[in-house]
Protein backbone atom coordinates (compact mmCIF):
# COMPACT_ATOMS: atom_id res chain seq x y z
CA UNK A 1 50.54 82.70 108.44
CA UNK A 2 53.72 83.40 111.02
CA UNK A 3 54.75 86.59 110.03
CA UNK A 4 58.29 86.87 110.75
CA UNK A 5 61.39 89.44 110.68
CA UNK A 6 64.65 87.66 109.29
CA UNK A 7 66.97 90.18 110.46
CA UNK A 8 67.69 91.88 113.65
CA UNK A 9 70.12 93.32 116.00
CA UNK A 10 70.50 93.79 120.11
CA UNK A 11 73.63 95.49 121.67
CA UNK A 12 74.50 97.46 124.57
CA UNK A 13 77.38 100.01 123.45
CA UNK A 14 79.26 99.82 126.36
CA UNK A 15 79.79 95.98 126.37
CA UNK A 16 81.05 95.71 122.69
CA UNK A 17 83.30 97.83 120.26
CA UNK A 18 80.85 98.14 116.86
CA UNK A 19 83.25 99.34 113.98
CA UNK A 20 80.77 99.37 111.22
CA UNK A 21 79.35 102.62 113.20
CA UNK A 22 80.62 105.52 112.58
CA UNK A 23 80.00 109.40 113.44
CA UNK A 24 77.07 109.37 110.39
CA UNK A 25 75.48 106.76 113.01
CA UNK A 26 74.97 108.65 116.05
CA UNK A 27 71.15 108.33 116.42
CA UNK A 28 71.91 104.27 117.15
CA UNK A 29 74.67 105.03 119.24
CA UNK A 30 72.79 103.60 121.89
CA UNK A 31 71.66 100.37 123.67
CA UNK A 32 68.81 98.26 122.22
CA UNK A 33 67.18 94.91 123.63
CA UNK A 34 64.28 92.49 124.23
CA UNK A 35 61.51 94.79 125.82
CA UNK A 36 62.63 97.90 122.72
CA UNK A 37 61.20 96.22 120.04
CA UNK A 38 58.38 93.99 121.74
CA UNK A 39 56.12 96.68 121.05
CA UNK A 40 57.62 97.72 117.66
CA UNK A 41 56.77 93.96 116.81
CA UNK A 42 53.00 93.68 117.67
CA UNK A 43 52.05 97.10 116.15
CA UNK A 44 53.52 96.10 113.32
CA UNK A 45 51.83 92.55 112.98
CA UNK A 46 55.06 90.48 113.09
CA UNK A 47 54.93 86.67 115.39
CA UNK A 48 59.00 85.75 115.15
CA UNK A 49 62.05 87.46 114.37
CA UNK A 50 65.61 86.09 113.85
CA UNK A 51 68.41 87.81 115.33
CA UNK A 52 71.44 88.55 114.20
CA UNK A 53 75.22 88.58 115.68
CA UNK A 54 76.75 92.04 114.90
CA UNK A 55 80.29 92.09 116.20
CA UNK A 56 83.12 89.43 116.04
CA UNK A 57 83.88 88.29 119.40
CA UNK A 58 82.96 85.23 121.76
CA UNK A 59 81.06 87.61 123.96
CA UNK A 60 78.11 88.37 121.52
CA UNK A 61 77.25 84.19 121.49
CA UNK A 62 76.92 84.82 125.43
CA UNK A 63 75.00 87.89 124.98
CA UNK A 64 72.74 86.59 121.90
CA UNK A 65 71.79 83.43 123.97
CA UNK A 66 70.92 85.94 127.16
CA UNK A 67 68.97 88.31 124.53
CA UNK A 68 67.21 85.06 123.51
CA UNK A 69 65.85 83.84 126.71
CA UNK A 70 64.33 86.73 127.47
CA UNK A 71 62.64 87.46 124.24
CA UNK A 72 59.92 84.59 123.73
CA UNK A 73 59.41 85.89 120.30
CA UNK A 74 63.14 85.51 118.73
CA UNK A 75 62.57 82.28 116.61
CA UNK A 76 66.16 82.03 115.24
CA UNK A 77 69.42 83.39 116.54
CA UNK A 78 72.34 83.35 113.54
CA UNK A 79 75.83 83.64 116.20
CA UNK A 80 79.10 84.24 115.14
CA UNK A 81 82.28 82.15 114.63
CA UNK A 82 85.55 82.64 113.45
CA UNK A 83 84.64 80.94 110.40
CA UNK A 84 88.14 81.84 108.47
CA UNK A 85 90.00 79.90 110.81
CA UNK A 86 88.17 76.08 111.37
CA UNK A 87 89.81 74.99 114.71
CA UNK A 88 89.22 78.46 116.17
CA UNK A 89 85.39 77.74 114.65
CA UNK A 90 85.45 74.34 116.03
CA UNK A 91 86.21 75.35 119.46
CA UNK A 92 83.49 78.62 119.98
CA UNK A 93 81.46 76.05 118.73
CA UNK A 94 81.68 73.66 121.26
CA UNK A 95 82.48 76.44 124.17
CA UNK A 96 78.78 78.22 123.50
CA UNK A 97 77.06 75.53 123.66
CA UNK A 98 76.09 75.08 119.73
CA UNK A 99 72.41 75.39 119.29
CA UNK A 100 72.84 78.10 117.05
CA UNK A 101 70.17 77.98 114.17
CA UNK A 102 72.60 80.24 111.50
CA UNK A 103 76.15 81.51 111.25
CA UNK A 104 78.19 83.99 110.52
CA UNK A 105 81.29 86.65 110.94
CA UNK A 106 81.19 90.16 109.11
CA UNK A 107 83.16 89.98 106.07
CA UNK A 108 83.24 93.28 104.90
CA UNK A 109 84.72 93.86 101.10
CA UNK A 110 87.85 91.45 102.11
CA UNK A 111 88.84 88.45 100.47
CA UNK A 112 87.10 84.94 100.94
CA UNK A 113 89.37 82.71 99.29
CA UNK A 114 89.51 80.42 102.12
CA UNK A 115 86.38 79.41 102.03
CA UNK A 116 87.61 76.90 99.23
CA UNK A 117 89.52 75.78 101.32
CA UNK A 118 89.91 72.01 102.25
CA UNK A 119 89.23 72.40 105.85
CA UNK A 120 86.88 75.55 105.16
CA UNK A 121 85.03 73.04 103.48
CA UNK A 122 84.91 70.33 105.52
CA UNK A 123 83.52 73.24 108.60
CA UNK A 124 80.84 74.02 106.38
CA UNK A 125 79.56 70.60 105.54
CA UNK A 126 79.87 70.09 109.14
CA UNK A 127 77.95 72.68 109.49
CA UNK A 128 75.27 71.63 106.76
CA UNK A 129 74.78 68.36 109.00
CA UNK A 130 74.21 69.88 111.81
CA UNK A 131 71.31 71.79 110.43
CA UNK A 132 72.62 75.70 110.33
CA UNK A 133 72.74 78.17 108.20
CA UNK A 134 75.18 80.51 107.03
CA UNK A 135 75.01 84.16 106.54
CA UNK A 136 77.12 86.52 104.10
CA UNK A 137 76.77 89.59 102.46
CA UNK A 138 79.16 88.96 98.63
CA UNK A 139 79.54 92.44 97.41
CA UNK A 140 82.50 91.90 94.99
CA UNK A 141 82.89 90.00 92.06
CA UNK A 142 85.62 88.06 93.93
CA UNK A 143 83.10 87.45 96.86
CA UNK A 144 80.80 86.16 94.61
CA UNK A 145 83.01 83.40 93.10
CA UNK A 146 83.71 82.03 96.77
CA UNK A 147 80.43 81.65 97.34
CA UNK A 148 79.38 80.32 94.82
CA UNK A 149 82.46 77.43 94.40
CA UNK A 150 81.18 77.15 98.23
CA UNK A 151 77.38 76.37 97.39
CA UNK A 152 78.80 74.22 94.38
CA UNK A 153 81.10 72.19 97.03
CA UNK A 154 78.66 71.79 99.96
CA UNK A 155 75.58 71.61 97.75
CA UNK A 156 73.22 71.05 101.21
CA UNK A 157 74.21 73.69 102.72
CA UNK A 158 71.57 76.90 103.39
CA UNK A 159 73.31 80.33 102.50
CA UNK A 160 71.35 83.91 102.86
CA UNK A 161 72.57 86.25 101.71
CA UNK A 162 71.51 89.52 103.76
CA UNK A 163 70.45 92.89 102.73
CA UNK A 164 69.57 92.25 98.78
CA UNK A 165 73.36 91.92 98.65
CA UNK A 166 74.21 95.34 98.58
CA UNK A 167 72.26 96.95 95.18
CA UNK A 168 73.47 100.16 94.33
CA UNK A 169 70.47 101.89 94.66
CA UNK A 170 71.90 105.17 95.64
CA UNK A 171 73.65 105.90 92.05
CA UNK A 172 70.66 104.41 90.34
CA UNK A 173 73.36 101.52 89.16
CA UNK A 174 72.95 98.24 88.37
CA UNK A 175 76.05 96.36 87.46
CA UNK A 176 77.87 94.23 88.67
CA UNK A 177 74.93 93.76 91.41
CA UNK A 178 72.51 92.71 88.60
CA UNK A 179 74.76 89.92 86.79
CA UNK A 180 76.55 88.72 90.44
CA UNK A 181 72.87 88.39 92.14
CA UNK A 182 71.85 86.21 88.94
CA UNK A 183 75.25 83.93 89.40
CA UNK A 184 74.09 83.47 93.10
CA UNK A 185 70.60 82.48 92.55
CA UNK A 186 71.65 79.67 90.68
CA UNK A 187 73.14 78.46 93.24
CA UNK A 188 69.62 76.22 94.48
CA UNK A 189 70.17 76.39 98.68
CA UNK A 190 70.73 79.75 98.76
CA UNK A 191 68.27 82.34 100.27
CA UNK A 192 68.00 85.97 99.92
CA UNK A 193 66.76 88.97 102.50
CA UNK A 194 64.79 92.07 101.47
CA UNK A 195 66.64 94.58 103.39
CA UNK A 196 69.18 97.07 103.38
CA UNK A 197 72.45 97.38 105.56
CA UNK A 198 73.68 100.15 106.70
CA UNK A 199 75.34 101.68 103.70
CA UNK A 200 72.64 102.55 101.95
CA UNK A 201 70.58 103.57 104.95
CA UNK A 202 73.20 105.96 105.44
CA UNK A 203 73.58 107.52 102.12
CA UNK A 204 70.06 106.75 100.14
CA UNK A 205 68.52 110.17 98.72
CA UNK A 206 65.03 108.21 99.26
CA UNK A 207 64.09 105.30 100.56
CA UNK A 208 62.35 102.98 99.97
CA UNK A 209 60.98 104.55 96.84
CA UNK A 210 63.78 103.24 94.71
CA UNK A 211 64.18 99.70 96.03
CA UNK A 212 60.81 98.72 93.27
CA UNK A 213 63.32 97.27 90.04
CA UNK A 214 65.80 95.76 92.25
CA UNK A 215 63.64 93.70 94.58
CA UNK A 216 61.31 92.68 91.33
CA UNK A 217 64.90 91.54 89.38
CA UNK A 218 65.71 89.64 93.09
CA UNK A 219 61.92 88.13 92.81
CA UNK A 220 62.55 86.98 88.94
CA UNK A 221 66.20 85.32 89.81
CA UNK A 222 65.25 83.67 93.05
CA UNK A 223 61.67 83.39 93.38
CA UNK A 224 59.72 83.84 96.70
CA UNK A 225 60.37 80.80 98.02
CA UNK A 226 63.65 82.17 98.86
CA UNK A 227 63.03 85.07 99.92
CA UNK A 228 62.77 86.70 103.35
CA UNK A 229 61.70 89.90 104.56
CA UNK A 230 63.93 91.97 107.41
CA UNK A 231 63.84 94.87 109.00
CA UNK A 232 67.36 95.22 109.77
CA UNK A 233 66.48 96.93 113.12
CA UNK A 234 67.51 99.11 114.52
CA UNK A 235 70.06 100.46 111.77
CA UNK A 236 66.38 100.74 109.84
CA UNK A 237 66.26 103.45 112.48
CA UNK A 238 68.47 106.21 110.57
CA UNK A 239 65.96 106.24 108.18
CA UNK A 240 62.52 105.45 109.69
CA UNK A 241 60.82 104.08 112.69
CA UNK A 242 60.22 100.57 112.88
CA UNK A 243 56.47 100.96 111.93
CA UNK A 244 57.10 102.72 108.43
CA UNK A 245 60.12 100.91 107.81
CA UNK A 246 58.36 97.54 107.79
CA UNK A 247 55.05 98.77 106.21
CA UNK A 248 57.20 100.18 103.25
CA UNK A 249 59.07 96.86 102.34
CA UNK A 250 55.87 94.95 102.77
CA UNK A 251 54.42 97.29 100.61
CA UNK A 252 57.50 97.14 98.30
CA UNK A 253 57.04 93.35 98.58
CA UNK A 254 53.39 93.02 97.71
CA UNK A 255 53.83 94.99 94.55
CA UNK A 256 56.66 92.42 93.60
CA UNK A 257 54.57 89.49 94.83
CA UNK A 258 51.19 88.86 94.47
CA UNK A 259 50.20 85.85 95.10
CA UNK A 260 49.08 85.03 98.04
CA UNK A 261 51.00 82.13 98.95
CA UNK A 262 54.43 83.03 97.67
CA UNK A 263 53.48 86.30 99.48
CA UNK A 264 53.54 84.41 102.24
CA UNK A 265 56.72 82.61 101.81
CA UNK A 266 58.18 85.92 101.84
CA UNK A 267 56.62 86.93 105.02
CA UNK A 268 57.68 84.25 107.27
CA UNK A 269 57.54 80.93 105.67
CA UNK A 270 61.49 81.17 103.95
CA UNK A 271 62.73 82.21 106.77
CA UNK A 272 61.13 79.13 108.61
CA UNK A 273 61.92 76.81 106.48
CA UNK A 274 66.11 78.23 106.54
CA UNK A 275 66.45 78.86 109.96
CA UNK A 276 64.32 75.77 111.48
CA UNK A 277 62.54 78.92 113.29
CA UNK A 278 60.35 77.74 116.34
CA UNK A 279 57.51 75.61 115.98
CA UNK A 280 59.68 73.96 112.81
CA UNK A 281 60.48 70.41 112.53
């Protein structure tokens, strides 16, 4: 079994302007790369990782493909393009080099009407052909609709959504996660990641202690076979190191999954099979 994390981040602060971090952030306020979380890695028993874009700016495809080639262990890289404007995602497309395995741009709570969108449409089933993923985080019920009318309209297309899609696990609440996260796992391409983002990193009372009746409603709507587990590092570091944070949502994971095989579809073999990680046909 590959054993792989479906959700990471490298940056160097001085090369990039990170707005999601804030002053509650300052023990990440730092730079993070390749030979950082080798080690992390094999302590924790985990072969591949996929790593993530986390600013919106040509730059990062540059750096992610550098960050790449000198980790042997990054399986995946999901890079970033302007995805609410086509021709603008058309033409980073074709000036990095493509290759990408996933996509995405940070969408924050704003608007995604124009992903239903004629030409937003036509990008994505573009997209779809050429084998890559997309990645979003829907947090509001308007979010969700897009999505969803997206999935419906470019039915071959592979959508994760990251970070459990944002459960409120730090009131205790449940709707409208509950009801939205059923709506998307109807949707029959579309993946989900067992981690958190940094929201709830930030603000969680405890952690991961609460995450048990949220990740086993996320195992009942989507099953494991789409289902990936991520660290989310190194946000995962305002909470715990890289060790305990990935021991706790195995743990959290092997009380929600049993079996051994769909166990193991959550451990590596989703993420495989969504981002055509290495050693995939």
């Amino acid at each position: 079994m590959t054993v792989i994390d479906a959700h990471h981040h490298f940056w160097r602060v001085d090369a990039q302007d990170q707005p999601w971090r804030d002053e509650r952030h300052g023990a990440i306020a730092r730079d993070y790369s390749p030979d950082d979380l080798a080690t992390e890695l094999a302590a924790a028993g985990v072969d591949q990782t996929v790593l993530v874009q986390s600013v919106d700016e040509p730059a990062e495809n540059d750096r992610l493909r550098g960050y790449a080639a000198e980790a042997p262990y990054v399986g995946a890289v999901v890079g970033w393009l302007p995805l609410a404007d086509p021709a603008a995602a058309r033409a980073e497309w074709e000036r990095s080099g493509s290759g990408f395995n996933g996509v995405r741009c940070l969408v924050g709570r704003d608007p995604l009407e124009w992903l239903n969108k004629p030409d937003s449409v036509e990008l994505f089933t573009e997209l779809a052909a050429a084998g890559v993923s997309w990645d979003v985080v829907p947090v509001t019920a308007q979010q969700t609709d897009a999505v969803i009318a997206l999935a419906t309209a470019v039915p071959e297309l592979r959508i994760v959504v990251d970070h459990l899609g944002r459960p409120p696990i730090d009131t205790g609440g449940w709707e409208p996660w509950g009801s939205q996260l059923g709506r998307l796992a109807e949707c029959p391409r579309l993946g989900l990641k067992v981690s958190l983002g940094i929201d709830l990193l930030t603000t969680l009372p405890a952690w991961p202690q609460d995450l048990d009746r949220y990740l086993t409603w996320a195992v009942q709507c989507f099953g494991a076979n789409r289902l990936m587990l991520a660290s989310n590092w190194p946000v995962v570091l305002l909470r715990a190191s890289y060790d305990d944070a990935w021991s706790a949502l195995r743990s959290a994971v092997e009380r929600a999954v049993p079996s051994g095989d769909e166990l193991a579809a959550v451990l590596g073999g989703t993420a495989a099979n969504y981002y055509r990680t290495k050693g995939q046909p």
